[in-house]
N, C-alpha and C. Protein backbone atom coordinates (compact mmCIF):
# COMPACT_ATOMS: atom_id res chain seq x y z
N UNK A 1 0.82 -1.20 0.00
CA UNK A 1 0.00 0.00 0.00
C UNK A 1 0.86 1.26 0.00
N UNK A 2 1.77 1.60 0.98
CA UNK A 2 2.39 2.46 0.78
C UNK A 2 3.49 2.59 -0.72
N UNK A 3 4.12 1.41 -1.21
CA UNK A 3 4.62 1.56 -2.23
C UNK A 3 3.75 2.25 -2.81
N UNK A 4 2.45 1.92 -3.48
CA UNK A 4 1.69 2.49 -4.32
C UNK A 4 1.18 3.94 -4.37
N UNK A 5 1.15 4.08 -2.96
CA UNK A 5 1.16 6.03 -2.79
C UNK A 5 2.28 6.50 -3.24
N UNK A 6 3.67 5.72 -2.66
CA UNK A 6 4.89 6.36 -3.18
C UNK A 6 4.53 6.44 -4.60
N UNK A 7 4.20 5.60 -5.47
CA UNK A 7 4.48 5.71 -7.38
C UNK A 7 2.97 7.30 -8.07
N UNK A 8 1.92 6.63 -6.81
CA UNK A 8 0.92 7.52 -7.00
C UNK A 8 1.59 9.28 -6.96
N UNK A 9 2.11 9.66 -5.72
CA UNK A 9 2.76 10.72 -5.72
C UNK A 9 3.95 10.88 -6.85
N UNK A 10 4.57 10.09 -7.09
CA UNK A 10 5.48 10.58 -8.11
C UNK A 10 4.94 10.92 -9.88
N UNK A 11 3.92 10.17 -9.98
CA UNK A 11 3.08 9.94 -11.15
C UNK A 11 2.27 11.53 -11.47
N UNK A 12 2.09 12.11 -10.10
CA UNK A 12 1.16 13.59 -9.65
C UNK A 12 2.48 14.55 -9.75
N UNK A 13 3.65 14.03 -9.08
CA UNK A 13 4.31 15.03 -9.56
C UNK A 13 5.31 15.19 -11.05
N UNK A 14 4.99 14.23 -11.47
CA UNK A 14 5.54 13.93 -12.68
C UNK A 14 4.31 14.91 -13.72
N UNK A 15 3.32 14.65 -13.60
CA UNK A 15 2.64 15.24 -14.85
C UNK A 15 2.28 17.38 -14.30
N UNK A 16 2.45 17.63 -12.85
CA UNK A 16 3.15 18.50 -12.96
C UNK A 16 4.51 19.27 -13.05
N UNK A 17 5.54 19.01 -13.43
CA UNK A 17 6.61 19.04 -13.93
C UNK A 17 6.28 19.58 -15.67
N UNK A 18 5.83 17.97 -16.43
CA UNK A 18 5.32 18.18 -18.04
C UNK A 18 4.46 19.36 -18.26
N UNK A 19 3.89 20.53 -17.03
CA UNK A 19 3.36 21.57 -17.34
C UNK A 19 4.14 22.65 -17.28
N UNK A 20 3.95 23.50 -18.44
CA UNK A 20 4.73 24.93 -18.57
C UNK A 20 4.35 25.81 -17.57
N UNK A 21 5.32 27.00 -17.49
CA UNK A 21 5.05 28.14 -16.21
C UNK A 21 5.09 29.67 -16.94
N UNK A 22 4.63 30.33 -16.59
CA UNK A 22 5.48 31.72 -16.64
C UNK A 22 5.64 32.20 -15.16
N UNK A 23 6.45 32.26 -15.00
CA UNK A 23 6.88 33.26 -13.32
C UNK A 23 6.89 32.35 -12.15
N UNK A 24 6.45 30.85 -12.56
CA UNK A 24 6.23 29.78 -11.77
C UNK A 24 4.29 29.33 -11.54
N UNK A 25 3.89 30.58 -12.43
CA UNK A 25 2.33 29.83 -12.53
C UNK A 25 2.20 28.97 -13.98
N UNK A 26 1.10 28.05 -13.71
CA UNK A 26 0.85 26.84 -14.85
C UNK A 26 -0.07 27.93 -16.05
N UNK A 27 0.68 27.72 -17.41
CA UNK A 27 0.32 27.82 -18.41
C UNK A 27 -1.32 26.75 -18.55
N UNK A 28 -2.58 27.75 -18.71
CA UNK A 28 -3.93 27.00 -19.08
C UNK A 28 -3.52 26.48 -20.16
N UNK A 29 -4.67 25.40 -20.75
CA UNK A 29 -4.60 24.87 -22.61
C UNK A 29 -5.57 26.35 -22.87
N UNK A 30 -6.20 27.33 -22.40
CA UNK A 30 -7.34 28.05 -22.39
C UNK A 30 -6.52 29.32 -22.91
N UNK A 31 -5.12 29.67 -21.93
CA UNK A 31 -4.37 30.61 -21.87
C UNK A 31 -3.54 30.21 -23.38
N UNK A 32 -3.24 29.11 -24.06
CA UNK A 32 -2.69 28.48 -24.95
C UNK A 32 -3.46 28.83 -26.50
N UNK A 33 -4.63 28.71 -25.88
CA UNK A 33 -5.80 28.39 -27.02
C UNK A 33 -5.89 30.08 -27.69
N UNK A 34 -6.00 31.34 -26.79
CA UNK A 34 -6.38 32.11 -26.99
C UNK A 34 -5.18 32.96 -27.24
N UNK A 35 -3.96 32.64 -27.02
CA UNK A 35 -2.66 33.56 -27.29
C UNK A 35 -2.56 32.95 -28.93
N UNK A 36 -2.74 31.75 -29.30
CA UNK A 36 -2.94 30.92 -30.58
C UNK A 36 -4.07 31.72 -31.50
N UNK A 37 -5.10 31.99 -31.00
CA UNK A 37 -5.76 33.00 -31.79
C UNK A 37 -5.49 34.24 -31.84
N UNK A 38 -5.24 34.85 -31.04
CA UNK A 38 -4.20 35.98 -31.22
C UNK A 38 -3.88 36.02 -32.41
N UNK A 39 -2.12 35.24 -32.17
CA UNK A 39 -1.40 35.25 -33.07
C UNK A 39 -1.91 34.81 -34.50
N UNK A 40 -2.94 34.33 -34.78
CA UNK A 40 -3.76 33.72 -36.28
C UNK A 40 -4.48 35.01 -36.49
N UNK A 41 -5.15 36.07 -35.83
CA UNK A 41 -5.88 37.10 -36.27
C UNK A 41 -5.02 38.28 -36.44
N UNK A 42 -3.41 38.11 -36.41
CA UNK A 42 -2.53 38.79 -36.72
C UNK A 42 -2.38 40.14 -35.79
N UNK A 43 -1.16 40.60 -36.00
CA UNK A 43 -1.01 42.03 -34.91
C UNK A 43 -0.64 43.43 -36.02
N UNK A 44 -0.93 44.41 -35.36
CA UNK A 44 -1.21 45.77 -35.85
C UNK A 44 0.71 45.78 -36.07
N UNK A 45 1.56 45.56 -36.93
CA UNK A 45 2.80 46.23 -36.56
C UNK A 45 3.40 47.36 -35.96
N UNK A 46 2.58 48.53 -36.64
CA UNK A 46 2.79 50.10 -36.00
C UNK A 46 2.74 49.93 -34.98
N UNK A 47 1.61 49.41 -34.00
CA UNK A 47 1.43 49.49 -32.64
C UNK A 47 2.35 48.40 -31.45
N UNK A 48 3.00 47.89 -32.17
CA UNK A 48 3.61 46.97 -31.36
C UNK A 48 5.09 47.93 -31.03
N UNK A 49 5.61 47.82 -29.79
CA UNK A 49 6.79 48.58 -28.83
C UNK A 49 7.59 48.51 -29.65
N UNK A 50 8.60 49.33 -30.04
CA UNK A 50 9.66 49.13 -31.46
C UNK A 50 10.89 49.27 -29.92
N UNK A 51 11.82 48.68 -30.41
CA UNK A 51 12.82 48.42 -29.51
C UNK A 51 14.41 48.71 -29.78
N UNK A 52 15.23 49.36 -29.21
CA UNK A 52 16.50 49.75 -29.59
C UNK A 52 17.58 48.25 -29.64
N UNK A 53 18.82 49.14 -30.16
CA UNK A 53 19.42 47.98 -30.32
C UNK A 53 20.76 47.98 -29.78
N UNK A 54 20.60 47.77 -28.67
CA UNK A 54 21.82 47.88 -27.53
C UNK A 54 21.84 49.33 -27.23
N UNK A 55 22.87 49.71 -27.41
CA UNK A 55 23.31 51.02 -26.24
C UNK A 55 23.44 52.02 -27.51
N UNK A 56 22.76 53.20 -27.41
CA UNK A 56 22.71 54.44 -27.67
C UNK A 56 24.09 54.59 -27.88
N UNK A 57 24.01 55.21 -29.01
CA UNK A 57 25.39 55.49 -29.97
C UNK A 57 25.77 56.94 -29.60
N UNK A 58 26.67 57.18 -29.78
CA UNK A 58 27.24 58.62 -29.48
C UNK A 58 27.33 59.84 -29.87
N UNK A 59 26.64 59.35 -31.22
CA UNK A 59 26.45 60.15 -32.30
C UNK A 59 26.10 59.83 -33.18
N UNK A 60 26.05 60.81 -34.61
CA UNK A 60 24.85 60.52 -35.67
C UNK A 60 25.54 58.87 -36.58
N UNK A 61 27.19 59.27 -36.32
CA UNK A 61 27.77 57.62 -37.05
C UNK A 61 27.62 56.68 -36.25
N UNK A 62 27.87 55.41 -36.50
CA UNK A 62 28.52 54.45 -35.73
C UNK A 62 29.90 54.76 -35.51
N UNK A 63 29.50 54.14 -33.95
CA UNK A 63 31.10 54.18 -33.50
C UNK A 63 32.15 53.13 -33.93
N UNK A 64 33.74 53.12 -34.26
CA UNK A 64 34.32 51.92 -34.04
C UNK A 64 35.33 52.11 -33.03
N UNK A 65 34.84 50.38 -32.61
CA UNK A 65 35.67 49.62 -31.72
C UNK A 65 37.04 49.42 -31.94
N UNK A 66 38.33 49.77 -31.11
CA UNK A 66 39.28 49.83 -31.36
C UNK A 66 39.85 49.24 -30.15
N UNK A 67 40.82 48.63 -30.31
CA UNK A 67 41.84 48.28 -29.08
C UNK A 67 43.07 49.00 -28.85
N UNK A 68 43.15 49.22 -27.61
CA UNK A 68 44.23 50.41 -27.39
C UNK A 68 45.05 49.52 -25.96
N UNK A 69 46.31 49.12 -26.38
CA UNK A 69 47.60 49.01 -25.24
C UNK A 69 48.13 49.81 -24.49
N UNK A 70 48.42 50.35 -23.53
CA UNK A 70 48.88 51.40 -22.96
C UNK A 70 49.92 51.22 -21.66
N UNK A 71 50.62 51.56 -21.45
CA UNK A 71 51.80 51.39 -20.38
C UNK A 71 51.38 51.73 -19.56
N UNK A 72 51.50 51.60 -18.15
CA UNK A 72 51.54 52.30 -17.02
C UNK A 72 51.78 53.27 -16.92
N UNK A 73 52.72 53.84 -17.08
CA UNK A 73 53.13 55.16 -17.68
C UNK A 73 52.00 56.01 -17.94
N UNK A 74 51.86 55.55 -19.74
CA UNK A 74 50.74 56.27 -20.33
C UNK A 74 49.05 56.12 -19.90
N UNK A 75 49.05 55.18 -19.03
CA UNK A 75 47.48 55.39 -18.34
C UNK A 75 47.80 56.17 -16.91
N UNK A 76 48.94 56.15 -16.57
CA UNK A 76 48.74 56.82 -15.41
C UNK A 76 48.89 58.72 -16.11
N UNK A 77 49.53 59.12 -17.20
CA UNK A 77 49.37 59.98 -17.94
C UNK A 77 47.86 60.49 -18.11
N UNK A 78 47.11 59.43 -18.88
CA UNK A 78 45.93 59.65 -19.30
C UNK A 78 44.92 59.99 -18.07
N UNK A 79 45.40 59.18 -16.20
CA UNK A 79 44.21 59.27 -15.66
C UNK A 79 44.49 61.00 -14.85
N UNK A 80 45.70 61.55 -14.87
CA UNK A 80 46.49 62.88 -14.76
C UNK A 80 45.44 63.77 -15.77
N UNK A 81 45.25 64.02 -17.08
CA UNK A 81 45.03 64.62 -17.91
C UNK A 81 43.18 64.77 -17.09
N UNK A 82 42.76 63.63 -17.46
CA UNK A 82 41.58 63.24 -17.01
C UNK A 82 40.77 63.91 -16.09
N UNK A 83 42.11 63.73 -14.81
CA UNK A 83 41.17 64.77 -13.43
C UNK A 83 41.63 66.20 -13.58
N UNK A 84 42.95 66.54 -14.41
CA UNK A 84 42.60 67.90 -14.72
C UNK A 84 41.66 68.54 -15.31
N UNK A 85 41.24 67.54 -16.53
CA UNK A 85 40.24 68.19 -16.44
C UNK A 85 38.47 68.19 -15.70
N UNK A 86 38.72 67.54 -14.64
CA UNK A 86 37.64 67.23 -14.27
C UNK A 86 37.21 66.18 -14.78
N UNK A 87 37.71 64.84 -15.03
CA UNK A 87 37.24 63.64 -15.47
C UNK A 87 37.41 62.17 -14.32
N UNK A 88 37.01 61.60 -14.53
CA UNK A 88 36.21 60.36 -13.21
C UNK A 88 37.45 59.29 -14.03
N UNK A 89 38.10 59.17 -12.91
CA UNK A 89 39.25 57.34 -13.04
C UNK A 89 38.39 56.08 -12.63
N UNK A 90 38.22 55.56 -13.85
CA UNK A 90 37.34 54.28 -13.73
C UNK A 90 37.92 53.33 -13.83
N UNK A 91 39.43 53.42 -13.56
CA UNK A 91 39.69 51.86 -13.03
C UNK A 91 39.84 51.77 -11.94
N UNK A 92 40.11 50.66 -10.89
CA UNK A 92 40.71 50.45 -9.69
C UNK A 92 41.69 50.48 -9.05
N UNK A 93 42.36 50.40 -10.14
CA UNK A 93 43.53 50.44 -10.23
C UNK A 93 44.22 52.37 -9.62
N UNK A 94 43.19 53.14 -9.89
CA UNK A 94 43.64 54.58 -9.75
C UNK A 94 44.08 55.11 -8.19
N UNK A 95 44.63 55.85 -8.52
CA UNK A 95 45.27 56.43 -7.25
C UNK A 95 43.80 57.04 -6.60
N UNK A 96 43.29 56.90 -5.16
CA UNK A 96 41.75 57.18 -4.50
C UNK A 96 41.70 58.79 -4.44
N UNK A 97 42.81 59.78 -4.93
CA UNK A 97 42.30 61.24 -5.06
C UNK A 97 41.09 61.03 -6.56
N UNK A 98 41.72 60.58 -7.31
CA UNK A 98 41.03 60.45 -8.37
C UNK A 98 39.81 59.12 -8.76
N UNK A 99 39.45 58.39 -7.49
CA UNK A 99 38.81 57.22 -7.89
C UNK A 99 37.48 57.62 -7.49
N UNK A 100 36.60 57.15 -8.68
CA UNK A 100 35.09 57.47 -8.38
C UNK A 100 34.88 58.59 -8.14
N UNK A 101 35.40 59.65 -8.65
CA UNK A 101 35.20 60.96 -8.78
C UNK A 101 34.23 61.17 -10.36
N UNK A 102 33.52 61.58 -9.89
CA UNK A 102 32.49 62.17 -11.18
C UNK A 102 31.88 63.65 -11.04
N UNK A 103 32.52 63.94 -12.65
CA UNK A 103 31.78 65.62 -12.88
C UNK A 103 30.53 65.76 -13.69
């Protein structure tokens, strides 16, 4: 008897498992049925959220990506220039007069 509750319970939790979720609630066949008609009676394009495409560009071109090496030296140069002029050292690396400083 108890074996058989054991297979009974696993059998109950087995066929909830084979059900879909969103957010951790069960997807209806009802909720299924009617997103299915939806999508068959087609969508307005104009009205649907138009969406960017990554991160806001800097300007009217595209930017390019470049790789830049730099010495110790010349970044400790660059993070000098930087807070003269009032500019924020974003590595960790920076000396703490100049770290996490923002103008």
């Amino acid at each position: 008897m108890a074996q058989d509750l054991t297979v009974r319970n696993l059998t109950a939790e087995l066929r909830m498992a084979e059900k879909e979720t969103i957010g951790g609630v069960p997807v209806t066949e009802e909720q299924i049925t009617a997103w299915a008609a939806e999508a068959e009676a087609g969508y307005d394009v104009q009205a649907l959220k138009k969406r960017g495409r990554g991160r806001p560009g800097r300007g009217a071109e595209p930017s390019q990506v470049i790789a830049l090496r730099l010495t110790p030296e010349e970044l400790a140069a660059l993070d000098a220039r930087a807070a003269s002029e009032g500019g924020a050292c974003w590595r960790p690396s920076c000396s703490s007069s100049t770290a996490g400083t923002n103008s």
